[in-house]
Protein backbone atom coordinates (compact mmCIF):
# COMPACT_ATOMS: atom_id res chain seq x y z
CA UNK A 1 35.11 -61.17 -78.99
CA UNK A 2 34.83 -60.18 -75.00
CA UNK A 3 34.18 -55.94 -75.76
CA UNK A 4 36.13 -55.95 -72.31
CA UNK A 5 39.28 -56.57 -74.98
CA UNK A 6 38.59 -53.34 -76.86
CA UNK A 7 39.21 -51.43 -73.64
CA UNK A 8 42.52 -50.56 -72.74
CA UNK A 9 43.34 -52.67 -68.80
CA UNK A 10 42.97 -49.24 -66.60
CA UNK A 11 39.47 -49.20 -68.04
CA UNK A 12 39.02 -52.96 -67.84
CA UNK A 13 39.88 -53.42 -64.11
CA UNK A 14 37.45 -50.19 -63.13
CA UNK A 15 34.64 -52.88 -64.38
CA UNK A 16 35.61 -55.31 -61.30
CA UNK A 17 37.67 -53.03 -58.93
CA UNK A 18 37.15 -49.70 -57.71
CA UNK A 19 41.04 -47.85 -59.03
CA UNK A 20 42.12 -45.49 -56.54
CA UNK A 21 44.82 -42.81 -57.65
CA UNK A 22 47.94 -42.56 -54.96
CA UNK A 23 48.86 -38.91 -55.63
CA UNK A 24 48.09 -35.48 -54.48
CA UNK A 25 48.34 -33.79 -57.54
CA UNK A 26 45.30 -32.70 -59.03
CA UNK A 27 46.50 -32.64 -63.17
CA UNK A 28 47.06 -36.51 -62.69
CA UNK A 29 43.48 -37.55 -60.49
CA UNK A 30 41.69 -35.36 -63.71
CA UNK A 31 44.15 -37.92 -66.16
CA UNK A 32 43.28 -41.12 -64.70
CA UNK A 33 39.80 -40.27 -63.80
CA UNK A 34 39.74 -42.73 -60.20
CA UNK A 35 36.57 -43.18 -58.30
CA UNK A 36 39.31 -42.55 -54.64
CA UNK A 37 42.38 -40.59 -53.68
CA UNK A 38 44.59 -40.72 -50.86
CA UNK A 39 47.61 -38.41 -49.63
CA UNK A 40 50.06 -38.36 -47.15
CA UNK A 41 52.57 -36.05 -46.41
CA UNK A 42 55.23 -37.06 -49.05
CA UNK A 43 52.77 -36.42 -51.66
CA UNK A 44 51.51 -33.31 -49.90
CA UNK A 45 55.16 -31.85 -50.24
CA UNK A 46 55.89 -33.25 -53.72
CA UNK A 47 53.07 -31.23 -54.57
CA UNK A 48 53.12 -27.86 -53.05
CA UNK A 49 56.09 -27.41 -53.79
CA UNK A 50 54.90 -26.98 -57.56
CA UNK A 51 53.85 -23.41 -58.33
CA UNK A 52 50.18 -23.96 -59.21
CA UNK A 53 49.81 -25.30 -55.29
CA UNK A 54 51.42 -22.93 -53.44
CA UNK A 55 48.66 -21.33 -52.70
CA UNK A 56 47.53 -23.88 -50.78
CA UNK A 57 50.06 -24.15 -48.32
CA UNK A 58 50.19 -19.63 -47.77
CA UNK A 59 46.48 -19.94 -47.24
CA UNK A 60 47.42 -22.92 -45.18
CA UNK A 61 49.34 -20.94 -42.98
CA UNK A 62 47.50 -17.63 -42.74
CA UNK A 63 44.36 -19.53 -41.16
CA UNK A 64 46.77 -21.33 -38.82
CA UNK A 65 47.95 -17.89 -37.28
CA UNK A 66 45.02 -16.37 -37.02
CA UNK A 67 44.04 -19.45 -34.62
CA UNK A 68 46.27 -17.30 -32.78
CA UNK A 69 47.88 -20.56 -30.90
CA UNK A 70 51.49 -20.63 -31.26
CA UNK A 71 52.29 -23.75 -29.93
CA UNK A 72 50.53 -25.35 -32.31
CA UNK A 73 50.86 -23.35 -35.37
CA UNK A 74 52.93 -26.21 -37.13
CA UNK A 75 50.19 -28.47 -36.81
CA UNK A 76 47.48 -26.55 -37.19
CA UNK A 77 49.35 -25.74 -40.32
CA UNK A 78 49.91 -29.31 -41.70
CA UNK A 79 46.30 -30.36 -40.66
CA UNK A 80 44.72 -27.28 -42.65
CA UNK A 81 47.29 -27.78 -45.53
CA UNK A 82 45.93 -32.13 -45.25
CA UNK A 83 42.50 -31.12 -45.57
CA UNK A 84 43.11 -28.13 -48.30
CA UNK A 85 44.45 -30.71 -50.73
CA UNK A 86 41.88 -33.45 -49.50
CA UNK A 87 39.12 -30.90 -50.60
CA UNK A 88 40.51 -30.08 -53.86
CA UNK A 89 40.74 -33.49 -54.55
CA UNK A 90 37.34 -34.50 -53.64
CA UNK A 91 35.95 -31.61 -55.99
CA UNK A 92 37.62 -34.19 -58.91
CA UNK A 93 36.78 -37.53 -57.50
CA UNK A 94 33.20 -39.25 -56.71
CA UNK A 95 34.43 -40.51 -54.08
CA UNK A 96 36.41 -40.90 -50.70
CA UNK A 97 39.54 -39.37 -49.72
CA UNK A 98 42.11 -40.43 -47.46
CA UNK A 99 44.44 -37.99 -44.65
CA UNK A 100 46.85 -39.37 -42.58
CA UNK A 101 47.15 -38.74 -38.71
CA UNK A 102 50.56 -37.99 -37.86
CA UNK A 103 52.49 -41.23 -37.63
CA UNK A 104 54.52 -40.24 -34.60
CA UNK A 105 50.99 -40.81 -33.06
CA UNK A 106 51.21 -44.63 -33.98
CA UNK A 107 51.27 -45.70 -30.30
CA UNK A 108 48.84 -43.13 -28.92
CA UNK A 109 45.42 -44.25 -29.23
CA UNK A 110 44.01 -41.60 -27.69
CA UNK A 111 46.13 -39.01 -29.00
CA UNK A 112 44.82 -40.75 -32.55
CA UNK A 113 41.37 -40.45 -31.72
CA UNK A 114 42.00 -36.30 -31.12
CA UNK A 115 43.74 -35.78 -34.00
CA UNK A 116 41.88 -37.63 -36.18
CA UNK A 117 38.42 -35.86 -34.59
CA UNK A 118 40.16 -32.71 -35.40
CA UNK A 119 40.87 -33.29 -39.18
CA UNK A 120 37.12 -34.64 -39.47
CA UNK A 121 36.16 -31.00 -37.67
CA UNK A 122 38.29 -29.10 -40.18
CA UNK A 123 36.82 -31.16 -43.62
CA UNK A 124 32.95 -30.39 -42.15
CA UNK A 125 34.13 -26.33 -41.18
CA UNK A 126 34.50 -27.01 -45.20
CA UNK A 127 31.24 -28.27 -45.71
CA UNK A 128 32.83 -31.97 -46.16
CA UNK A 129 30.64 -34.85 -44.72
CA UNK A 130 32.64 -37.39 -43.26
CA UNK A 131 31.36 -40.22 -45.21
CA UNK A 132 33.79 -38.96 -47.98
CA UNK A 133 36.88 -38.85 -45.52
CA UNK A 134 38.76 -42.06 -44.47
CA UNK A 135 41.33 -41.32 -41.96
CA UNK A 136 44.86 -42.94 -42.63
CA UNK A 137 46.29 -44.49 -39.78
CA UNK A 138 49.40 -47.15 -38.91
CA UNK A 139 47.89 -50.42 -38.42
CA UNK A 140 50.26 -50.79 -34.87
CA UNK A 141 47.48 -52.60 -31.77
CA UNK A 142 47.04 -48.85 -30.69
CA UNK A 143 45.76 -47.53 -34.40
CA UNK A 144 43.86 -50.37 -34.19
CA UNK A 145 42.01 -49.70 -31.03
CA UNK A 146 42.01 -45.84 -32.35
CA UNK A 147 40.14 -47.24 -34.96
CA UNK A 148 37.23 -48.96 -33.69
CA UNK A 149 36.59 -46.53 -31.40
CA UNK A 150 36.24 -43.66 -34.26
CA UNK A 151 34.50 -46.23 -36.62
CA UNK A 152 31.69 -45.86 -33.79
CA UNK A 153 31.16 -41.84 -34.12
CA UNK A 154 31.29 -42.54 -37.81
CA UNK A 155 34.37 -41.44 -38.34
CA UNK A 156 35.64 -43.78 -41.02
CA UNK A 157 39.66 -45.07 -41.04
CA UNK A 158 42.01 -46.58 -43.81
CA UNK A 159 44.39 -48.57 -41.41
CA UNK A 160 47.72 -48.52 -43.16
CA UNK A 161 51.13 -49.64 -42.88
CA UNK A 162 49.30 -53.44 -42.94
CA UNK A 163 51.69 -56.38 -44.09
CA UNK A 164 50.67 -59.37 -41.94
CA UNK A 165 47.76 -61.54 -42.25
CA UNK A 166 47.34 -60.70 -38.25
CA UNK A 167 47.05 -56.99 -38.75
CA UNK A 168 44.27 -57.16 -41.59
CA UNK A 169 42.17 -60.07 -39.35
CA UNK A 170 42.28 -57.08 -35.73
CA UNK A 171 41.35 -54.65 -38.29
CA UNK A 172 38.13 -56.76 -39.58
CA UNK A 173 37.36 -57.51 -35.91
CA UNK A 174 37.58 -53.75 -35.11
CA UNK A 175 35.35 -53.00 -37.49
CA UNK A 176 37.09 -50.69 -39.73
CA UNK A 177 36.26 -49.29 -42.95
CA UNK A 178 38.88 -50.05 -44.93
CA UNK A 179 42.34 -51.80 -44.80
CA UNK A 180 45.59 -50.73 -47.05
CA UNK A 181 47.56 -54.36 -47.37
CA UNK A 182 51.48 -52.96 -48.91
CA UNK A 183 52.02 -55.34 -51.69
CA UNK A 184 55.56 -53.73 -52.89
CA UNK A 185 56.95 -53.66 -49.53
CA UNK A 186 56.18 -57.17 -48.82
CA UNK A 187 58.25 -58.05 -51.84
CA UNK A 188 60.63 -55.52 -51.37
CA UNK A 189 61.64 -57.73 -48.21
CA UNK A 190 61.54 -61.05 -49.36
CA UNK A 191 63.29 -60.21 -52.34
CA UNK A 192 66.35 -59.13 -50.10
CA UNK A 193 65.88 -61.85 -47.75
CA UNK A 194 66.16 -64.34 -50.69
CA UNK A 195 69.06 -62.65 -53.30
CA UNK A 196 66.15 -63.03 -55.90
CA UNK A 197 65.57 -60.23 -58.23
CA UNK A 198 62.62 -60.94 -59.29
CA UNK A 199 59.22 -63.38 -58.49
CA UNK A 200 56.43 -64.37 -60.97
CA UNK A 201 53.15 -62.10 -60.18
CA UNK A 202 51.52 -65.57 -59.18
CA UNK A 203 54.37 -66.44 -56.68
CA UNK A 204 54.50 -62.69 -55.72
CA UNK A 205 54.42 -62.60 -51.75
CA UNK A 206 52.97 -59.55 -51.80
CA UNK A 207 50.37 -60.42 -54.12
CA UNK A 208 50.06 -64.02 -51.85
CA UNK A 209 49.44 -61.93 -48.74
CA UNK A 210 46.28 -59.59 -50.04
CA UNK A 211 44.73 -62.63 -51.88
CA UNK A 212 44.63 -64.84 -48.22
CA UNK A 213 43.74 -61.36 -46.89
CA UNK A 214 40.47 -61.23 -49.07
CA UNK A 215 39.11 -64.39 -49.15
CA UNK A 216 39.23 -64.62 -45.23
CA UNK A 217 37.15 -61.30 -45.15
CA UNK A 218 35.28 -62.37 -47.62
CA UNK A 219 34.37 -66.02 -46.54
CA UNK A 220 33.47 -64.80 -43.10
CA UNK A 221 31.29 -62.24 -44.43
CA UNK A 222 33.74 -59.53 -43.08
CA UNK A 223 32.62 -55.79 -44.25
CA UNK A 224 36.13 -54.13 -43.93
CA UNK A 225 37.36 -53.46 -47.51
CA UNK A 226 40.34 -54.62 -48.73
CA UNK A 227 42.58 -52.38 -50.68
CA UNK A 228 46.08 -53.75 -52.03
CA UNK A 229 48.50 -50.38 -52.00
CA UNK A 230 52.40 -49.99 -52.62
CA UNK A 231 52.76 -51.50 -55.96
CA UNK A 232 55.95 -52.35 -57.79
CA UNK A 233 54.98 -53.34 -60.93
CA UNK A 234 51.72 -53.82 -63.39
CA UNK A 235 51.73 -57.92 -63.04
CA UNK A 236 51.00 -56.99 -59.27
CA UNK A 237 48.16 -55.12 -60.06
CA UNK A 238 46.67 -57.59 -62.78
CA UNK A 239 47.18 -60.45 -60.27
CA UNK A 240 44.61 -58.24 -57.85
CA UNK A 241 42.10 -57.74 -60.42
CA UNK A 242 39.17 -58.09 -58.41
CA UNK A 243 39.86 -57.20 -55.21
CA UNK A 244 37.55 -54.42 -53.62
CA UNK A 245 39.97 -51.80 -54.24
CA UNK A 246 43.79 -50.97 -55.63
CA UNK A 247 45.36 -47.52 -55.09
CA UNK A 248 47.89 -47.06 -57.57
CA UNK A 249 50.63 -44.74 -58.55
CA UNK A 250 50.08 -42.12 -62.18
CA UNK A 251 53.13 -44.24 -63.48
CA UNK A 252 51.41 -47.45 -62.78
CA UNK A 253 47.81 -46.11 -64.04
CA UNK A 254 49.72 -44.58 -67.50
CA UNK A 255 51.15 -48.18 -68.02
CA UNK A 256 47.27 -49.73 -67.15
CA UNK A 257 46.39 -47.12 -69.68
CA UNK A 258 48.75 -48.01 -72.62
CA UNK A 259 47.82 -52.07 -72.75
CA UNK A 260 44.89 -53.54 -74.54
CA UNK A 261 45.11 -57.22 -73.95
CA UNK A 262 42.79 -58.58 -72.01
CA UNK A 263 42.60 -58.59 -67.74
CA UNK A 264 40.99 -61.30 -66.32
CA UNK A 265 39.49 -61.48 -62.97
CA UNK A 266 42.13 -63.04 -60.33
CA UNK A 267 39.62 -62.54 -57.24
CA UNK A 268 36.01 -62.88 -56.41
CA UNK A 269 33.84 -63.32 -53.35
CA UNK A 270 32.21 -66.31 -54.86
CA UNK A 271 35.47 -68.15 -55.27
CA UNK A 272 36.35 -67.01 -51.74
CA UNK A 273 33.25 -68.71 -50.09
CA UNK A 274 34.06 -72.14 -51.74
CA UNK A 275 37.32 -72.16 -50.00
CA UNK A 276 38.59 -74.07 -46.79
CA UNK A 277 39.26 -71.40 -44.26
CA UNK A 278 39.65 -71.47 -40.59
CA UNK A 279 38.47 -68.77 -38.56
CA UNK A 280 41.00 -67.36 -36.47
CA UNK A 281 40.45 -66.01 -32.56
CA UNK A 282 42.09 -63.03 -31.36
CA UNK A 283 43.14 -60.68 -28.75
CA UNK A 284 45.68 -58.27 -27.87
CA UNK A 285 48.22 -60.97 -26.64
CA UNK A 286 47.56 -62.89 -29.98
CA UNK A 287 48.35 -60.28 -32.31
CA UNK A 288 51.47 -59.08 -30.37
CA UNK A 289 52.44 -62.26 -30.54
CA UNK A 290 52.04 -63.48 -33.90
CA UNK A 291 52.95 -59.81 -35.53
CA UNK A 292 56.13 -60.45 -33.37
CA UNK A 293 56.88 -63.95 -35.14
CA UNK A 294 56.36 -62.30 -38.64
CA UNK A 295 59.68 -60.84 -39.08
CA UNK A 296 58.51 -59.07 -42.20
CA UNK A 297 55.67 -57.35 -41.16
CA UNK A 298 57.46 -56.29 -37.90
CA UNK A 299 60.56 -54.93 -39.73
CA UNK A 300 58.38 -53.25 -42.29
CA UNK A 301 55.70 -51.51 -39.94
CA UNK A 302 58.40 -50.10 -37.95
CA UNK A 303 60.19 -49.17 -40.85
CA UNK A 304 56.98 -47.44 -42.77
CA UNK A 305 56.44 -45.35 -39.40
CA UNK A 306 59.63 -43.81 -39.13
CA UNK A 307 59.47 -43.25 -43.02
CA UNK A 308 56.16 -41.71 -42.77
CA UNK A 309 57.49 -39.83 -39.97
CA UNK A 310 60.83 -38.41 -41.46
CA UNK A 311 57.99 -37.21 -44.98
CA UNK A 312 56.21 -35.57 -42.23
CA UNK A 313 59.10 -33.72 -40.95
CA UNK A 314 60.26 -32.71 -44.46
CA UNK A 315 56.56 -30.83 -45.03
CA UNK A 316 57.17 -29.40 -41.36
CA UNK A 317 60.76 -28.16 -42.44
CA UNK A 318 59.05 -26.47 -45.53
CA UNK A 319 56.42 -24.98 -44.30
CA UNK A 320 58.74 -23.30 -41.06
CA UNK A 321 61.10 -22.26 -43.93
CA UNK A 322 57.85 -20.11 -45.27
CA UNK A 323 56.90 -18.86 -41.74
CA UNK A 324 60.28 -17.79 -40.94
């Protein structure tokens, strides 16, 4: 017998894919025992809003207004607060951690670039090296070019929000670190296009989108890493077995946890390099174009920005209930 079939499938699929944990609380990264985290501010407010991490978010605040800077005290506040639970979690993890840049930002590449410098400046006040930080940023043409241009002072990004096949191929190009394909949101939208309640992991168009995702990057010998994020369901996850990296949800992980059948390997760069794949040319016209024919990916970007903006302005709406 395979001894891979004695282990139960969280353990299995940290033997071909590195099993990042999508939560900020600290009781659940010690549980599941990932090699990455990432945050962003939903999870950031989910969790400090639990006793044992308010602390966090007072001491959050008192260095914020002794910056002595009013008109920026919010964010000062919700950048400390960021990297105060990014720290935490990287004292539990081997690892990288992700921290968003505010997604209101999304068209500002330059604005990007500062924010994202000054998060990077806060983790290394903390005596965090950079190589453990990937900045989290919307995967719009201007996030993009943000990017690439913080790629080359080392600053290392997770370019988010990505649900077209367009997005992933400017990211490669750019040279970023790492790309965050949303599996569940991809179905999410074809499920309600179609009336279908339900498709067959295989048939998944989710699960389609990351797998032509990696073997492009991985046929053209592309570095960026692919990791498939926003998962709906544990036949998502198996059908990705393989893929560089999966950030998953403690509800997803417990299930990963409680099954001992065996996981096989779905994806694999030697599979990839077999394949017929055309390289595809692009430029800024290109992408705005063909994200523009996608209707999917351009409903669902716009819609994750002004989600991830409206979490961001619940932690703000917290945190000025505390300084008021």
């Amino acid at each position: 017998m395979d001894q891979t079939t004695t282990l139960n499938k969280l353990d299995q699929l940290k033997l071909m894919t590195v099993v990042v944990a999508d939560t900020g609380e600290f009781e659940r990264v010690k549980q599941y025992a990932p090699e990455d985290a990432t945050t962003n501010p939903s999870l950031i407010l989910k969790a400090s809003q639990q006793p044992q991490y308010a602390i966090l978010t007072d001491q959050a605040i008192a260095w914020a207004q002794a910056q002595h800077d009013p008109d920026h005290l919010l964010d000062n506040t919700i950048d400390k607060l960021s990297v105060s639970f990014g720290c935490e979690l990287l004292k539990l993890i081997p690892g990288k951690v992700s921290t968003e840049v505010d997604a209101r930002l999304s068209f500002d590449t330059e604005a990007t670039v500062e924010r994202a410098r000054r998060l990077i400046a806060l983790y290394e006040h903390e005596g965090i090296a950079r190589e453990r930080i990937l900045i989290k940023i919307a995967s719009t043409w201007e996030g993009i070019k943000a990017g690439e241009i913080l790629e080359r002072e080392g600053i290392h990004c997770n370019l988010t929000l990505l649900f077209s096949f367009i997005q992933a191929v400017a990211c490669a190009e750019a040279g970023i670190t790492l790309i965050s394909p949303f599996v569940g949101r991809i179905l999410d939208w074809h499920k309600k296009q179609s009336g279908r309640d339900s498709y067959p992991a295989n048939e998944d168009p989710g699960v389609l989108s990351v797998k032509s995702i990696y073997n492009y990057f991985k046929k053209f010998d592309y570095p960026t890493i692919v990791m498939g994020a926003s998962f709906r369901n544990l036949g998502e996850i198996e059908e990705l077995a393989g893929c560089d990296r999966l950030t998953i949800s403690p509800d997803l992980l417990k299930g990963l946890m409680e099954q001992q059948t065996a996981l096989p390997q779905k994806l694999s760069i030697d599979s990839a390099r077999t394949m017929d794949i055309k390289r595809l040319e692009i430029n800024e016209s290109t992408f705005r174009w063909l994200l523009n024919e996608d209707a999917m990916a351009t409903e669902k970007l716009a819609e994750g920005i002004r989600l991830f903006s409206r979490d961001l302005e619940k932690l703000e709406h917290a945190i000025e209930s505390k300084l008021t």
